[in-house]
N, C-alpha and C. Protein backbone atom coordinates (compact mmCIF):
# COMPACT_ATOMS: atom_id res chain seq x y z
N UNK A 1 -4.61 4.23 -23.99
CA UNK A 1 -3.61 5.11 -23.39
C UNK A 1 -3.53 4.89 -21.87
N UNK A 2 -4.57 4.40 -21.17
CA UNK A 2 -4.58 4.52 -19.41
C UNK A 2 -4.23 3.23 -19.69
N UNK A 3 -4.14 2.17 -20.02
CA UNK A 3 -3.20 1.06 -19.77
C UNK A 3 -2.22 1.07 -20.19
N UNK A 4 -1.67 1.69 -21.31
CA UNK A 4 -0.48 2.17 -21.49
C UNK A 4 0.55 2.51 -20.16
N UNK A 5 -0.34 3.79 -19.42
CA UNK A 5 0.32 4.43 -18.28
C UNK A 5 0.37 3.47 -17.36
N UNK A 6 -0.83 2.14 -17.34
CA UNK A 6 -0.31 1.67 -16.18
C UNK A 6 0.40 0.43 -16.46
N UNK A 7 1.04 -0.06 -17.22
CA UNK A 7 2.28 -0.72 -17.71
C UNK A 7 3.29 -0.31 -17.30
N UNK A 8 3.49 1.14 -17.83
CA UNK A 8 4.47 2.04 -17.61
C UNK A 8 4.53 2.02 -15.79
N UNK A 9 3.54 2.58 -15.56
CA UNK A 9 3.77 2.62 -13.94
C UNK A 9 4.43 1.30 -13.39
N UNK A 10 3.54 0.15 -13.50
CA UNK A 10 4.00 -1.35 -13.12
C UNK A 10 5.64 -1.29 -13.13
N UNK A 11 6.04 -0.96 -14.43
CA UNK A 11 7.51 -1.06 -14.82
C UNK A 11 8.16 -0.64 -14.35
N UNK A 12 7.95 0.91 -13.98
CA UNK A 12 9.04 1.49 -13.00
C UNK A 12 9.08 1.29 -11.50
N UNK A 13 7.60 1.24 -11.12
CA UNK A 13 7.50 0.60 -9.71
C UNK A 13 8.61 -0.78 -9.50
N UNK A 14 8.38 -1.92 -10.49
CA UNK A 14 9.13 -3.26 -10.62
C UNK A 14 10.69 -2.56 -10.51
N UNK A 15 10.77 -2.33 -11.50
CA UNK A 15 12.67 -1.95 -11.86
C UNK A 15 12.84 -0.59 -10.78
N UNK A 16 11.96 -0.56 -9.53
CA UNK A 16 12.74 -0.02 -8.42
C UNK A 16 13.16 -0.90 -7.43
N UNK A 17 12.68 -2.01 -7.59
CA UNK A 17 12.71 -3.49 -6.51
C UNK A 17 13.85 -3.61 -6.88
N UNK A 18 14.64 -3.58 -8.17
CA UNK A 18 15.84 -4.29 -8.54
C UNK A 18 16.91 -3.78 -7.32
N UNK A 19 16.80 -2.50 -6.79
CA UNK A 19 17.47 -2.04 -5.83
C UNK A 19 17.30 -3.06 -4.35
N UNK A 20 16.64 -3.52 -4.03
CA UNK A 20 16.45 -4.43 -2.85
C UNK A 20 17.16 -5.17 -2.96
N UNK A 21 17.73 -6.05 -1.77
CA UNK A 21 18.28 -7.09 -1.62
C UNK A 21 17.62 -8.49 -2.13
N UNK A 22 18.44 -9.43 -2.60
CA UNK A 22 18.00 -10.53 -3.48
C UNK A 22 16.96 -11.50 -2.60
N UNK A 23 17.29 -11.39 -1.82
CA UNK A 23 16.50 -12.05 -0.47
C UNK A 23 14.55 -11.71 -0.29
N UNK A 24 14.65 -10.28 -0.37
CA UNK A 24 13.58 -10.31 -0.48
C UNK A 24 13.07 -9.52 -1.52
N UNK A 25 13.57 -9.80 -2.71
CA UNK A 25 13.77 -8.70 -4.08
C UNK A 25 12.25 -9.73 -4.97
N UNK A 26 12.23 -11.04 -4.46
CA UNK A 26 10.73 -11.49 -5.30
C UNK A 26 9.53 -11.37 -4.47
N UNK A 27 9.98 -11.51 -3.10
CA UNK A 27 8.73 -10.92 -2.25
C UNK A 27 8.41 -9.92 -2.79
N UNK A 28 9.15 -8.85 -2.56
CA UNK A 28 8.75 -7.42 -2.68
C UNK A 28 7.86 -7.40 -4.28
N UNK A 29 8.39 -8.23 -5.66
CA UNK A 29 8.06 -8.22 -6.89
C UNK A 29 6.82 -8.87 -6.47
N UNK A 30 6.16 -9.70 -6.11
CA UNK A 30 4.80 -10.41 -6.12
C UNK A 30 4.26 -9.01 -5.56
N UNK A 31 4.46 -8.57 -4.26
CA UNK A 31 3.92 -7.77 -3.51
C UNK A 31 3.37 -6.84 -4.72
N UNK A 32 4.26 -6.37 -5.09
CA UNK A 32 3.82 -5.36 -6.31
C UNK A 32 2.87 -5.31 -7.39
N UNK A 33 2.76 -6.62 -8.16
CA UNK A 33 2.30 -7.56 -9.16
C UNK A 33 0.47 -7.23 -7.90
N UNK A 34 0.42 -7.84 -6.84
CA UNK A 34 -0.99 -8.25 -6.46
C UNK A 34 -1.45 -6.32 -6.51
N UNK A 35 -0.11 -5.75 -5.70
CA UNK A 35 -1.20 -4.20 -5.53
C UNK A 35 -1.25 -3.59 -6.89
N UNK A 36 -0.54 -3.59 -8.38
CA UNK A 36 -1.14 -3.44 -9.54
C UNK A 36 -2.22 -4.08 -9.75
N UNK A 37 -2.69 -5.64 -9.56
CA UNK A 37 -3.62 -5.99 -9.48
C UNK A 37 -4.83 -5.64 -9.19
N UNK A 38 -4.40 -4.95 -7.80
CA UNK A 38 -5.89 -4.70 -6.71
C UNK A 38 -5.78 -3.00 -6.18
N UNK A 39 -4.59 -2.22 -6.74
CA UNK A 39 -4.83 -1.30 -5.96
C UNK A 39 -3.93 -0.31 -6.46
N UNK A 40 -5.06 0.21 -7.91
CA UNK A 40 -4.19 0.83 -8.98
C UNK A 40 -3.44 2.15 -8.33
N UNK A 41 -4.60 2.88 -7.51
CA UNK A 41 -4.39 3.97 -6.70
C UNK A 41 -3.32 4.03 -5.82
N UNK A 42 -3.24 3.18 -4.92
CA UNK A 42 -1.61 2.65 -4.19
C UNK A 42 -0.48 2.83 -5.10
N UNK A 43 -0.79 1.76 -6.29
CA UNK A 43 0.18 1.74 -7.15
C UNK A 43 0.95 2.88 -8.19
N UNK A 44 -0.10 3.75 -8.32
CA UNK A 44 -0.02 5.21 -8.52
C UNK A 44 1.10 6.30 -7.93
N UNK A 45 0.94 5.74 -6.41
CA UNK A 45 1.47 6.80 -5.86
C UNK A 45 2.99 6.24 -5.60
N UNK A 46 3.23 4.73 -5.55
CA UNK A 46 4.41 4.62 -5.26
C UNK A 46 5.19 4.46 -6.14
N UNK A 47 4.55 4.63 -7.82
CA UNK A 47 5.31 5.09 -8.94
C UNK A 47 5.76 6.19 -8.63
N UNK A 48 5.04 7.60 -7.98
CA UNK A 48 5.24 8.94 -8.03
C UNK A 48 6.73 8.88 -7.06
N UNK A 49 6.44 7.96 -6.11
CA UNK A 49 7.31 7.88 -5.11
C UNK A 49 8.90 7.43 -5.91
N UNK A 50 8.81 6.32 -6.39
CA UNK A 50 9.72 5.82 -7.30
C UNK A 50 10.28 6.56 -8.48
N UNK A 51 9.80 7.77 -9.02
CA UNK A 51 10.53 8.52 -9.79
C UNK A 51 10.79 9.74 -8.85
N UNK A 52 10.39 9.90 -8.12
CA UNK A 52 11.12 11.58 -7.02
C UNK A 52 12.26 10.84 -5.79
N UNK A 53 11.87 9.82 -5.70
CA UNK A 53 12.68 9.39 -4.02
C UNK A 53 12.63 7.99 -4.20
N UNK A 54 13.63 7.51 -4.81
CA UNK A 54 14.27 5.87 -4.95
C UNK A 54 14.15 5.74 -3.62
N UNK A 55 14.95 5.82 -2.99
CA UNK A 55 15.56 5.49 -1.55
C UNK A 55 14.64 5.44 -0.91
N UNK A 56 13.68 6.24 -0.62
CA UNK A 56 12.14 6.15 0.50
C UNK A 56 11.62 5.09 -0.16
N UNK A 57 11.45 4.84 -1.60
CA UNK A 57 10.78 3.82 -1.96
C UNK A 57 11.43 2.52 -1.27
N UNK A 58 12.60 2.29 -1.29
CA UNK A 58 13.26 0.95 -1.00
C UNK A 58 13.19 0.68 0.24
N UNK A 59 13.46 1.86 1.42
CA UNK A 59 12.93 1.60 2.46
C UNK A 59 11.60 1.20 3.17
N UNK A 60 10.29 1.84 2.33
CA UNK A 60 9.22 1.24 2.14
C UNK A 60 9.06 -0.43 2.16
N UNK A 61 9.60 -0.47 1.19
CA UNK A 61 9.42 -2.19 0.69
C UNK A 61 10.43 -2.96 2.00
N UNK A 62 11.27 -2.43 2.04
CA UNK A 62 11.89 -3.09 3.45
C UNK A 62 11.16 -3.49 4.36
N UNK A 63 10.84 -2.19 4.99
CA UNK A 63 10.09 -2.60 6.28
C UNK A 63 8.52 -3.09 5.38
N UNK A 64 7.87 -3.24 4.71
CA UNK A 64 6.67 -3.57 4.65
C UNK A 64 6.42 -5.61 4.82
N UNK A 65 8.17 -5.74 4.50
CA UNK A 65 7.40 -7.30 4.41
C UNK A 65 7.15 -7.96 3.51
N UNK A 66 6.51 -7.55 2.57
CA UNK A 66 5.96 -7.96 1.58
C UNK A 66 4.03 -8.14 1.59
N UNK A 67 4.25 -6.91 2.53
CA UNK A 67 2.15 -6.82 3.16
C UNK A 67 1.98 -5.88 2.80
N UNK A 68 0.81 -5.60 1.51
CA UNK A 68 0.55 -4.43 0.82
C UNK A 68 -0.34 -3.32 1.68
N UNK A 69 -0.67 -4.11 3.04
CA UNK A 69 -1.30 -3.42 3.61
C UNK A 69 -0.15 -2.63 4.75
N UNK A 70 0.67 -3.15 4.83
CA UNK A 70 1.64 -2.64 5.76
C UNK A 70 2.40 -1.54 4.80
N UNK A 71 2.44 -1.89 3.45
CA UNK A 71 3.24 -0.69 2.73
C UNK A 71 2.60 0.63 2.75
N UNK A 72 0.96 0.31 2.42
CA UNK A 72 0.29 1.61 2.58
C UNK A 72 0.19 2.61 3.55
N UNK A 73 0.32 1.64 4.97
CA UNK A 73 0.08 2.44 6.05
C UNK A 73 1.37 3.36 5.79
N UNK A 74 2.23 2.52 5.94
CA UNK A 74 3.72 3.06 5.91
C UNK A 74 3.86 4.40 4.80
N UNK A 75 3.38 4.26 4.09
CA UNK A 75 3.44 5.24 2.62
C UNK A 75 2.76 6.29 3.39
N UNK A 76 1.92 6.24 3.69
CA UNK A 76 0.72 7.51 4.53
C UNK A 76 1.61 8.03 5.27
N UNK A 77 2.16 7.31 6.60
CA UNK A 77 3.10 8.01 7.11
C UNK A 77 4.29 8.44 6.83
N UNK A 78 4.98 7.93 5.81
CA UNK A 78 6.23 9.15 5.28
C UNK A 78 5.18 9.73 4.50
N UNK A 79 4.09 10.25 4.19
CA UNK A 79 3.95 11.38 3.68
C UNK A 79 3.40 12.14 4.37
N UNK A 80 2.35 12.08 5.68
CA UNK A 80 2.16 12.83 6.20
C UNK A 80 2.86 13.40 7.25
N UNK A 81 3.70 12.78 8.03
CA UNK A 81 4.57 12.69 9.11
C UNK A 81 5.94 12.33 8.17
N UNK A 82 6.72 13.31 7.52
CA UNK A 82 8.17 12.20 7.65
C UNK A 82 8.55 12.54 8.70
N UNK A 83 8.66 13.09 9.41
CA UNK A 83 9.70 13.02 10.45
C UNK A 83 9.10 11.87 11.97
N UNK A 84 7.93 11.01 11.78
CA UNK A 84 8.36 10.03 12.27
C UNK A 84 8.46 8.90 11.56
N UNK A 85 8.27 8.99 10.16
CA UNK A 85 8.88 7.55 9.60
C UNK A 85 10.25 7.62 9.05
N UNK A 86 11.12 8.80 9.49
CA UNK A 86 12.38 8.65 9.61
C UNK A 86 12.62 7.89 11.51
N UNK A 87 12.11 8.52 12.34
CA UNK A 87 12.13 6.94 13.22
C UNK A 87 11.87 5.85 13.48
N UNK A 88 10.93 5.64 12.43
CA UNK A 88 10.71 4.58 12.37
C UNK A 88 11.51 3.79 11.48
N UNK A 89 12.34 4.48 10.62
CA UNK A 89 13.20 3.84 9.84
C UNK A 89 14.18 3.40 10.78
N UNK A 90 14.84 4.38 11.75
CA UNK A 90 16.07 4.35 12.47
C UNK A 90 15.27 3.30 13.34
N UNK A 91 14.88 2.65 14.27
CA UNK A 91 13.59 1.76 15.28
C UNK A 91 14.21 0.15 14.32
N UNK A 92 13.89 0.48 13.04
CA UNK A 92 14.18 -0.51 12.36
C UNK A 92 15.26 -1.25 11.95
N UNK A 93 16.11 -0.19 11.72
CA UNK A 93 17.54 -0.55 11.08
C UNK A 93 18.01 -0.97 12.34
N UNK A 94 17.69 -0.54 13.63
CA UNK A 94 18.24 -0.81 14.59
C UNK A 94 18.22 -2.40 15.38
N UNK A 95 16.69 -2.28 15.50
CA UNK A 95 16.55 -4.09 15.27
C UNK A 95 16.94 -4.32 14.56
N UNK A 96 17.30 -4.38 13.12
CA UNK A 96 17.91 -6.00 11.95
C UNK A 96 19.32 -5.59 12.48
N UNK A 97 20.04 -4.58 12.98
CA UNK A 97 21.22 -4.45 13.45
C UNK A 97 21.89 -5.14 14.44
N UNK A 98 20.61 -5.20 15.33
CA UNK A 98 21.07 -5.74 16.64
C UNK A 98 20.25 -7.52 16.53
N UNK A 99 19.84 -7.90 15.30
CA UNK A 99 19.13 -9.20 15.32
C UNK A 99 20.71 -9.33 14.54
N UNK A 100 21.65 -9.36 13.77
CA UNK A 100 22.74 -9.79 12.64
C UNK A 100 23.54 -9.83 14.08
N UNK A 101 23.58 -9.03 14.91
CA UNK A 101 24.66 -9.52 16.06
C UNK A 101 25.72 -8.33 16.14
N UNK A 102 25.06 -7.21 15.12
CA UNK A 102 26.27 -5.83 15.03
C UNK A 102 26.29 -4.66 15.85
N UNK A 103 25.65 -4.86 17.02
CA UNK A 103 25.79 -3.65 17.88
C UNK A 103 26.67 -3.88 18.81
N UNK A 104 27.63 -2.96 19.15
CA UNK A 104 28.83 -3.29 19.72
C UNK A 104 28.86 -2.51 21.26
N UNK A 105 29.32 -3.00 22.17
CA UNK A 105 29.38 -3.04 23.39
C UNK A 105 30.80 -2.32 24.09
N UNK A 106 31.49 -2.19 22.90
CA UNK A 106 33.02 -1.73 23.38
C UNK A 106 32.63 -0.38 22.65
N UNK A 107 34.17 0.32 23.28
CA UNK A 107 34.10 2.08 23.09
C UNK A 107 35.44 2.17 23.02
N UNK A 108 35.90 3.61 22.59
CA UNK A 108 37.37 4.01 22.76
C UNK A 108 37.32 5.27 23.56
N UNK A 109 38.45 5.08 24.71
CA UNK A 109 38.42 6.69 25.87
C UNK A 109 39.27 6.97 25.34
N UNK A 110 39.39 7.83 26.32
CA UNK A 110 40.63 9.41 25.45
C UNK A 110 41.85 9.20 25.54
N UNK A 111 42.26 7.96 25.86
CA UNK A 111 43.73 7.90 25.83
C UNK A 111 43.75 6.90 24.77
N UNK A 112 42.96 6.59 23.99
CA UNK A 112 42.68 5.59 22.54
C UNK A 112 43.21 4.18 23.09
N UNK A 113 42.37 3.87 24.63
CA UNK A 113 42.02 2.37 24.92
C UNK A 113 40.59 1.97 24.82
N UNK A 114 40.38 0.71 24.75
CA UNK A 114 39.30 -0.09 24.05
C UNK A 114 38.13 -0.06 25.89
N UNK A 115 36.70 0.48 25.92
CA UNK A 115 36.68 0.28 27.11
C UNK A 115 35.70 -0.44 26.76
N UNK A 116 35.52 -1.58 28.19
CA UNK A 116 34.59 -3.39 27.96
C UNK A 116 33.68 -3.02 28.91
N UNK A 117 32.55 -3.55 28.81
CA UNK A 117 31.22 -3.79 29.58
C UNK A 117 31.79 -4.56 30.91
């Protein structure tokens, strides 16, 4: 029965990756695969995570990399602190924002003209 559950866990943890981008959607799957491997307890919790809060989960795996040690830290802090690993989410999105080349430098004033740096 306890390998049962942790099949089950593996599975839903996995088929929450499917939500990631394809890019790093097998990183993130190995990543997963070694901490079922090595770190049933980790793996435990980000099942729990994965059936209450998809979305924190995916952001997790984002920023972690694909470093099981970087996911954990990260996991600790949205649970003990969310309210700074919601800045640290925003910290983040903001770099890959401004690394793609999408932060924009122009504005619109009140007479709905375009104003330039």
């Amino acid at each position: 029965m306890n390998k049962f559950l942790k099949v089950v866990s593996l599975l839903l943890v996995l088929s929450s990756s499917v939500y990631l981008p394809s890019v790093n959607a097998a990183s993130s799957t190995e990543m997963l695969i070694t901490i079922a491997e090595t770190n049933p307890v980790l793996l435990e919790r980000l099942n729990t995570v994965a059936i209450d809060n998809s979305e924190l989960l995916n952001q997790l795996l984002k920023m972690a990399n694909s470093k099981p040690e970087q996911l954990e830290r990260l996991l600790d802090i949205a649970e003990t602190d969310p309210e700074v690993f919601a800045q640290l989410v925003t910290i983040n999105e903001a770099e890959k924002t401004e690394e793609e080349g999408g932060v924009s430098t122009l504005g619109i004033n009140d007479e709905g003209g375009i104003i330039r740096p």
